[in-house]
N, C-alpha and C. Protein backbone atom coordinates (compact mmCIF):
# COMPACT_ATOMS: atom_id res chain seq x y z
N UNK A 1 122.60 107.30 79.52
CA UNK A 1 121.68 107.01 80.58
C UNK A 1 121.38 108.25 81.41
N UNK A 2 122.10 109.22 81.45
CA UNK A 2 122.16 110.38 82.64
C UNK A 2 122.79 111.76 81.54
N UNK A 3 123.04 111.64 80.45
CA UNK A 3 123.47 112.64 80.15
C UNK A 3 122.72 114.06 79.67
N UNK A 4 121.18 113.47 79.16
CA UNK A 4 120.25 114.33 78.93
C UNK A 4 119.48 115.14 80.14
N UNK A 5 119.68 114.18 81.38
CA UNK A 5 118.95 114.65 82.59
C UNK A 5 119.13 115.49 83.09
N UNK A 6 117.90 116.77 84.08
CA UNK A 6 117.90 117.73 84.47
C UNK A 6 118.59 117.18 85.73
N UNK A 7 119.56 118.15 86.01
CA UNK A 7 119.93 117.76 87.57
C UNK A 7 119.80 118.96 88.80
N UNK A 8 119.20 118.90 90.04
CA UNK A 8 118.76 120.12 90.85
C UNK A 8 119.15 119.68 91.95
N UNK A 9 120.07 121.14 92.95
CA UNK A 9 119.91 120.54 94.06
C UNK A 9 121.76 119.94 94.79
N UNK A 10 121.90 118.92 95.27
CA UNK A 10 123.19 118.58 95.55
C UNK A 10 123.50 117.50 95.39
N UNK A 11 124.54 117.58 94.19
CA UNK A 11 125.12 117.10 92.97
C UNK A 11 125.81 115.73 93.15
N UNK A 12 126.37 115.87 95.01
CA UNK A 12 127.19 114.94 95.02
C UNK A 12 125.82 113.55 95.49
N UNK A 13 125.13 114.34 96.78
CA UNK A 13 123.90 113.26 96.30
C UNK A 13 123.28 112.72 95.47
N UNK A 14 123.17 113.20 94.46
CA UNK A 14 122.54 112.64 92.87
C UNK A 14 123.68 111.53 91.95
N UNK A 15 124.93 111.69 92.53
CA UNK A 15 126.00 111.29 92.02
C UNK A 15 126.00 109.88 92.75
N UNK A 16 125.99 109.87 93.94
CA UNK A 16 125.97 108.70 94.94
C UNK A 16 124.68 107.70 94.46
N UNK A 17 123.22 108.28 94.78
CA UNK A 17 121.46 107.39 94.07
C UNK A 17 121.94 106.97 92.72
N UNK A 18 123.03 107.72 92.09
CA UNK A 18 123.26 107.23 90.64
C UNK A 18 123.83 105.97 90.69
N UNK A 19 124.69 105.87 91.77
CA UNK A 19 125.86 104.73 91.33
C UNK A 19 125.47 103.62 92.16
N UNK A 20 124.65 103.79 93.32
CA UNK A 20 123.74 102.96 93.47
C UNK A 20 122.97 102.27 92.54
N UNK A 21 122.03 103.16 91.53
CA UNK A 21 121.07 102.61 90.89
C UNK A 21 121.49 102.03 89.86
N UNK A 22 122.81 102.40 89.79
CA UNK A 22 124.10 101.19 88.38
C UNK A 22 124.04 100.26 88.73
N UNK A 23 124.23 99.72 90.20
CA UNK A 23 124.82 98.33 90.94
C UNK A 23 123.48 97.69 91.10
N UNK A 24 122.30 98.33 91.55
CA UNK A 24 120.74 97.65 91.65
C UNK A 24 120.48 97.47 89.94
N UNK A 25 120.88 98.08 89.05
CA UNK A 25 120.49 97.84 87.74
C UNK A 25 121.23 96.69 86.82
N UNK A 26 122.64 96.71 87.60
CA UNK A 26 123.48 95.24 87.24
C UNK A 26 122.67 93.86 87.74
N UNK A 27 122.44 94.38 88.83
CA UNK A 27 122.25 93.22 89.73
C UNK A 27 120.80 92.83 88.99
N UNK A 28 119.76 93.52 89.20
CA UNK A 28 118.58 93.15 88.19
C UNK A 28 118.80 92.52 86.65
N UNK A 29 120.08 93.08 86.13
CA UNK A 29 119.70 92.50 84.71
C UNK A 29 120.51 91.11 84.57
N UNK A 30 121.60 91.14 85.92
CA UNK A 30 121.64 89.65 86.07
C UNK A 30 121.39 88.67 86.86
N UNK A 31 119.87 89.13 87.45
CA UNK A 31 119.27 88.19 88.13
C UNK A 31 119.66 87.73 89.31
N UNK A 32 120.54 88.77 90.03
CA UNK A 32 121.20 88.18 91.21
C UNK A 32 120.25 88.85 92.22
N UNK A 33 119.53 88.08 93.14
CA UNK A 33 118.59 88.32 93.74
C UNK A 33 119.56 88.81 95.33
N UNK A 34 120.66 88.50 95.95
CA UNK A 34 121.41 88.62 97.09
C UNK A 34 121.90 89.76 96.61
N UNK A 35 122.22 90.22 95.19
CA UNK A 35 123.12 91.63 95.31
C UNK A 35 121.71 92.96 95.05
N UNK A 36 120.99 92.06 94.48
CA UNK A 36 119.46 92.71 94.26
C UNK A 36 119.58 93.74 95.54
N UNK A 37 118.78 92.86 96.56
CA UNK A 37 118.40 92.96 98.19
C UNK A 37 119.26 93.91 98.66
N UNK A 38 120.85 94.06 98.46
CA UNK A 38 122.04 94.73 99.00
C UNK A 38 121.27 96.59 99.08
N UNK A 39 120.51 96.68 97.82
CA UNK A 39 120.25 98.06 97.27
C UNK A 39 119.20 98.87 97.91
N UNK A 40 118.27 97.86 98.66
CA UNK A 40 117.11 98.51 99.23
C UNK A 40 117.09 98.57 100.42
N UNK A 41 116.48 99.69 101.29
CA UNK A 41 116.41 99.94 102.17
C UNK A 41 115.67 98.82 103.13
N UNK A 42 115.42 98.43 104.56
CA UNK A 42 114.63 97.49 104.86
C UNK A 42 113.21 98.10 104.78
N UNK A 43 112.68 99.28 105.02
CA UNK A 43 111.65 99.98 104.66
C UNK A 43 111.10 99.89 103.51
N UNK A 44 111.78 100.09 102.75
CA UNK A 44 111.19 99.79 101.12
C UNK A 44 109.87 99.60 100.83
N UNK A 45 109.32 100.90 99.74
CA UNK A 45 107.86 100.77 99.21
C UNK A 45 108.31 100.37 98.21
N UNK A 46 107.72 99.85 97.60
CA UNK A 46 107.26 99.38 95.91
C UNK A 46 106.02 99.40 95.75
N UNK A 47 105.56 100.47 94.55
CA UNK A 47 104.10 100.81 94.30
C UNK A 47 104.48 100.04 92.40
N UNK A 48 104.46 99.23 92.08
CA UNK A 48 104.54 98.49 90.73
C UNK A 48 103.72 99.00 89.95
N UNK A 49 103.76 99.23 88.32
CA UNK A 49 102.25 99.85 87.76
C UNK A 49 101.42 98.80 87.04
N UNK A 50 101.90 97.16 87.82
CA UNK A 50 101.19 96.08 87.20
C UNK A 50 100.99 95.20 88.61
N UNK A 51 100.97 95.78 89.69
CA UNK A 51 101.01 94.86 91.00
C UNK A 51 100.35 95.68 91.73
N UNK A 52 99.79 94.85 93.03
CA UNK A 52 100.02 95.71 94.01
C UNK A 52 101.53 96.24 94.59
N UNK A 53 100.98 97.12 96.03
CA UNK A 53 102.11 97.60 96.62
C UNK A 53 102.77 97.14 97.20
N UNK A 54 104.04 96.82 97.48
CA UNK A 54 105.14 96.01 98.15
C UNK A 54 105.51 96.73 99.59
N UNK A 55 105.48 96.30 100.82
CA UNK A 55 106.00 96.56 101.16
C UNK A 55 106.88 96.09 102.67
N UNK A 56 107.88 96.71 102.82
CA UNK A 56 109.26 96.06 103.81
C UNK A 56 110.47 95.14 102.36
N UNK A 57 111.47 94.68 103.35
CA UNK A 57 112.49 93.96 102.35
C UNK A 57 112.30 92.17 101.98
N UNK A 58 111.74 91.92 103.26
CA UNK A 58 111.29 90.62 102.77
C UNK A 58 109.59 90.36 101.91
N UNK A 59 109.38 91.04 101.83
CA UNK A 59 107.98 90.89 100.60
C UNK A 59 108.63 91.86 99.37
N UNK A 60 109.47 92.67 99.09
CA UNK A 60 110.06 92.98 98.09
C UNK A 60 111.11 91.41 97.57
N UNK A 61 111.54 91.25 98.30
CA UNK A 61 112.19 89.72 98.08
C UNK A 61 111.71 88.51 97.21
N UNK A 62 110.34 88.19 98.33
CA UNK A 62 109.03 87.58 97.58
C UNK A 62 108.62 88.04 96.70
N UNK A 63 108.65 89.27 95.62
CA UNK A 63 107.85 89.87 95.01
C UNK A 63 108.85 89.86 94.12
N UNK A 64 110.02 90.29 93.88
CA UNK A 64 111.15 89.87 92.60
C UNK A 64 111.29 88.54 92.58
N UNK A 65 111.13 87.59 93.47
CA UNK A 65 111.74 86.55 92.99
C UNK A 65 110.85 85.48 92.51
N UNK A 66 109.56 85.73 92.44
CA UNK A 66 108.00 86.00 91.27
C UNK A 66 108.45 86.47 90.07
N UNK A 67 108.95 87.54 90.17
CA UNK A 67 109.12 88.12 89.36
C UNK A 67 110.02 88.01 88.00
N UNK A 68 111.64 87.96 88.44
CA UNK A 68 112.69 87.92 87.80
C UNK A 68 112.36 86.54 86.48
N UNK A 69 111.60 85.23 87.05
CA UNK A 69 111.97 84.27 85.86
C UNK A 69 110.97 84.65 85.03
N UNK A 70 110.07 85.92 84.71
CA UNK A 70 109.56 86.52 83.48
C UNK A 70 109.94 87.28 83.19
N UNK A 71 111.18 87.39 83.42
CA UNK A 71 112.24 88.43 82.61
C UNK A 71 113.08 87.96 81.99
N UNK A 72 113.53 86.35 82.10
CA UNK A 72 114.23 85.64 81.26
C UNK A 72 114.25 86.19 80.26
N UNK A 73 115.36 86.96 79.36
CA UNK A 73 116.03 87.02 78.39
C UNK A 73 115.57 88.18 77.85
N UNK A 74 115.27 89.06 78.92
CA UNK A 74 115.49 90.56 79.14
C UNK A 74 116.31 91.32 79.42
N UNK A 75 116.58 92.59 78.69
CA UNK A 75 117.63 93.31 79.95
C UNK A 75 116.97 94.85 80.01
N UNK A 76 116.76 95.23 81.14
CA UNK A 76 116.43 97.05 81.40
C UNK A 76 117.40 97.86 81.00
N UNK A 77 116.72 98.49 80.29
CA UNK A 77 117.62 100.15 79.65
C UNK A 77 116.60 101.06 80.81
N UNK A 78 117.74 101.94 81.18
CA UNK A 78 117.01 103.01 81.88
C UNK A 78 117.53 104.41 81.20
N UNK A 79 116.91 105.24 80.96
CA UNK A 79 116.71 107.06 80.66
C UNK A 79 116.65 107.88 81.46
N UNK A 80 117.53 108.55 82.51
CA UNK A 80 116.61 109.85 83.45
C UNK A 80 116.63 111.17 82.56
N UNK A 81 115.39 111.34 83.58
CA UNK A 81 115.23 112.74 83.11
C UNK A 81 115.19 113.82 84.03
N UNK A 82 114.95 113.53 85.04
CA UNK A 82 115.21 114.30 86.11
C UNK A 82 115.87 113.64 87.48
N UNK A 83 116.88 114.29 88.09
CA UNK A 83 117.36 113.99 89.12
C UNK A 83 117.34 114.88 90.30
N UNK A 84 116.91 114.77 91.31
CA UNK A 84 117.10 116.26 92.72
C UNK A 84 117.72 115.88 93.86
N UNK A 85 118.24 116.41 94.01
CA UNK A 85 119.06 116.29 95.89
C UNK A 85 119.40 116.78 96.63
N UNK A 86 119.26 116.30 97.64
CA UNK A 86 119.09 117.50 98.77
C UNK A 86 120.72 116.63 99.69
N UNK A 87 120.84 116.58 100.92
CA UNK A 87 121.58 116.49 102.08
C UNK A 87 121.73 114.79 101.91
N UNK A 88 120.58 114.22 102.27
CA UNK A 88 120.59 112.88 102.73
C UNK A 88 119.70 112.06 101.90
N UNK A 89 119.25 112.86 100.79
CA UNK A 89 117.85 112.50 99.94
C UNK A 89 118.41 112.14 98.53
N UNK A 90 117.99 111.80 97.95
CA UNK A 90 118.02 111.81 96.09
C UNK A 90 116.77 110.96 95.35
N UNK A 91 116.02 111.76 94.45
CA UNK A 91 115.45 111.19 93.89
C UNK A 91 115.35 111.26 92.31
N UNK A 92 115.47 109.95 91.79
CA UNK A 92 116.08 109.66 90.25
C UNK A 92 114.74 109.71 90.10
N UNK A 93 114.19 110.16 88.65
CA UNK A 93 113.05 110.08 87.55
C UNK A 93 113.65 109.98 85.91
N UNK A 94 112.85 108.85 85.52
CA UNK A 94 113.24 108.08 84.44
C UNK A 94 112.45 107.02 83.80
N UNK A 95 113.14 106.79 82.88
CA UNK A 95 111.87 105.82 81.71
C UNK A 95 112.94 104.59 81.42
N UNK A 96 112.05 103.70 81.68
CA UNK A 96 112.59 102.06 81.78
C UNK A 96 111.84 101.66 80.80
N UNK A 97 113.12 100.42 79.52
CA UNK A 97 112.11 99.72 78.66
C UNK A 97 113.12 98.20 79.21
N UNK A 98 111.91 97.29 78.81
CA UNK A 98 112.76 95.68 78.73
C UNK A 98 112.62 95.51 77.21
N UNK A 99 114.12 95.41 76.55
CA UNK A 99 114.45 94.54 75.57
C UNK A 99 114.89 93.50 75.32
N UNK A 100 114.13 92.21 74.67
CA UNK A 100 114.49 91.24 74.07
C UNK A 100 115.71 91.21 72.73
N UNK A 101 115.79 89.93 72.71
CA UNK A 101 116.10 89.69 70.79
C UNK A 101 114.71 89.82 70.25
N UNK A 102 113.63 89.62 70.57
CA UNK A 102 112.57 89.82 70.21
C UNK A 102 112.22 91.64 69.92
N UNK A 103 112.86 91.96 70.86
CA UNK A 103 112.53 93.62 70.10
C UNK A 103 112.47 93.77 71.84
N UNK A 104 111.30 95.62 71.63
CA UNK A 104 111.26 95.96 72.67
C UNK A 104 110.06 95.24 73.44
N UNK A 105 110.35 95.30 74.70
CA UNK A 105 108.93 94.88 75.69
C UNK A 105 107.98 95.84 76.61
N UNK A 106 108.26 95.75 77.81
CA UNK A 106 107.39 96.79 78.06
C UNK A 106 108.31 97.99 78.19
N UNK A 107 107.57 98.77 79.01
CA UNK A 107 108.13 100.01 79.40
C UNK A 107 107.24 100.98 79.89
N UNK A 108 108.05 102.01 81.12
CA UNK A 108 107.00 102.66 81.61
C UNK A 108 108.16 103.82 82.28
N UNK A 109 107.78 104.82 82.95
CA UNK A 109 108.33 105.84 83.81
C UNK A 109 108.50 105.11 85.49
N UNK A 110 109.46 105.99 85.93
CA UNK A 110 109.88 105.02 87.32
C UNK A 110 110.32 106.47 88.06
N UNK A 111 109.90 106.64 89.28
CA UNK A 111 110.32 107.61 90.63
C UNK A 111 110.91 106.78 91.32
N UNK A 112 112.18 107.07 91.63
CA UNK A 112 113.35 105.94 92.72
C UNK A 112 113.68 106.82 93.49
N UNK A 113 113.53 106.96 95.07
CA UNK A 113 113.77 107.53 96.03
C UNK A 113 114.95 106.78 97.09
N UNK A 114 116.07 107.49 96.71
CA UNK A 114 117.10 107.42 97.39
C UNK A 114 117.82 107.79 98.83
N UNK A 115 118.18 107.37 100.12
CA UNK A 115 118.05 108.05 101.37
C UNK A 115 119.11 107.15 102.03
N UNK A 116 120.25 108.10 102.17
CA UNK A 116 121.36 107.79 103.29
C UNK A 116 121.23 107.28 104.65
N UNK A 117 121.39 106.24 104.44
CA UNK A 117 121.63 105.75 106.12
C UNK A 117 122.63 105.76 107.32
N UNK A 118 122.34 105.74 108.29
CA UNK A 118 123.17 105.74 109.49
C UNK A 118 124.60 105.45 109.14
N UNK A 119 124.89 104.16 108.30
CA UNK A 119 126.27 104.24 107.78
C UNK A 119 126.76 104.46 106.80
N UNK A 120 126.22 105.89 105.98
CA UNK A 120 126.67 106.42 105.10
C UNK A 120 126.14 105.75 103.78
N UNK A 121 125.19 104.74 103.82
CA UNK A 121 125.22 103.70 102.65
C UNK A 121 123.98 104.61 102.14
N UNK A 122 124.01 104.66 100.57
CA UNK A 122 122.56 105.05 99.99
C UNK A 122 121.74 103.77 100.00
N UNK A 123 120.67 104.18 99.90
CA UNK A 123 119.51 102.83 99.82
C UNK A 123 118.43 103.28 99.02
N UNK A 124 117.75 102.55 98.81
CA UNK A 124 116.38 102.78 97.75
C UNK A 124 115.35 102.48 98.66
N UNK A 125 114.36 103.80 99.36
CA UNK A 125 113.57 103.63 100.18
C UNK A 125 111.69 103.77 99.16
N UNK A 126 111.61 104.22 98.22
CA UNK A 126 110.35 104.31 97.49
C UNK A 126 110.97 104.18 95.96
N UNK A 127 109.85 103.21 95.36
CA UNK A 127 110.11 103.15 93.83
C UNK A 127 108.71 103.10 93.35
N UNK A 128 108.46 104.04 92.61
CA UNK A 128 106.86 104.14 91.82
C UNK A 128 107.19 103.80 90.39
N UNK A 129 106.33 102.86 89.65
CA UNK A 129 106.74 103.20 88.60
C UNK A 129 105.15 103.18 88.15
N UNK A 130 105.08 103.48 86.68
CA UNK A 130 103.77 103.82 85.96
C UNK A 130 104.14 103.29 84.57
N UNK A 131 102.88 102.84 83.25
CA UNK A 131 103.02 102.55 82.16
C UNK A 131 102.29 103.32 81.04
N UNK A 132 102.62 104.76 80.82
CA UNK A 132 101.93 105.70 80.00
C UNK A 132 102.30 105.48 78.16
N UNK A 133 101.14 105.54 77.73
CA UNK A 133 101.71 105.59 76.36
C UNK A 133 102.32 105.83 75.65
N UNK A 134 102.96 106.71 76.28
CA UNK A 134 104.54 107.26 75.42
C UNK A 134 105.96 107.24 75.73
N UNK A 135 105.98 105.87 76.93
CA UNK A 135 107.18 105.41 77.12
C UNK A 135 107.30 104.32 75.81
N UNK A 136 108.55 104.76 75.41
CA UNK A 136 108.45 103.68 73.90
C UNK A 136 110.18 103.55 74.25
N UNK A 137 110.25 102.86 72.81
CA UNK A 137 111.83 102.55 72.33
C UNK A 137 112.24 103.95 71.74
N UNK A 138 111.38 104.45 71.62
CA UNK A 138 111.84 105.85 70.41
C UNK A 138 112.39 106.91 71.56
N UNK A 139 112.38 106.66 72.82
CA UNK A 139 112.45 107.50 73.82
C UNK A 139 114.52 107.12 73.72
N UNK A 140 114.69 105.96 73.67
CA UNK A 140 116.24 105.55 73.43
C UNK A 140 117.04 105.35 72.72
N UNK A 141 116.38 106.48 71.38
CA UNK A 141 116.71 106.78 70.02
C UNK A 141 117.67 107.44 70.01
């Protein structure tokens, strides 16, 4: 998941958005919408590359939980490829596919912007993602 990725910047921040984005990526692939919520900042953008833009924690709320029962019997693989960090910042870049038993589903590139809060907690304050033609399965070959 992280082993090919460029990493820039400060290491232990990139280390922290990482292990965050493990626990938001558990929590997504098992549908737990309360441990979901735990991960995002109350600010929170979501720019989707099949939605409009999301934004605050309670319309991100409303907007996964739309969401999640068309993912039934999905799970997200994520790829980074680049990671940077600064002091209080981290931002993960990476390629997300949903696989079925059916095979692969979609997939697209994702910018996750990571930012320390007052009590030390990382949070997920911007997530862009996009669906370019050459996010594939062959990318998790």
């Amino acid at each position: 998941m992280f082993a090919d990725s460029k990493s820039y910047g400060n290491l232990g921040s990139i280390a922290a958005a990482r292990a965050t984005f493990l626990g938001w990526m558990k929590a997504f692939n098992d549908r737990d919408i309360d441990a979901l919520m735990s991960y995002y900042d109350v600010n929170i953008v979501v720019r989707p590359a099949t939605s409009s833009q999301v934004v605050g924690i309670e319309a991100v709320r409303a907007w996964l939980r739309s969401l999640l029962p068309s993912l039934t019997g999905t799970t997200m693989l994520y790829k980074e490829d680049f990671a940077f960090g600064g002091e209080d910042l981290a931002v993960l870049i990476g390629t997300f596919l949903f696989e079925s038993s059916n095979g692969p589903g979609p997939a697209g590139r994702v910018a996750l912007t990571y930012r320390r809060d007052g009590r030390g907690e990382w949070k997920l304050v911007f997530d862009v993602d996009n669906n370019p033609p050459d996010a594939s399965l062959e990318l998790f070959r």
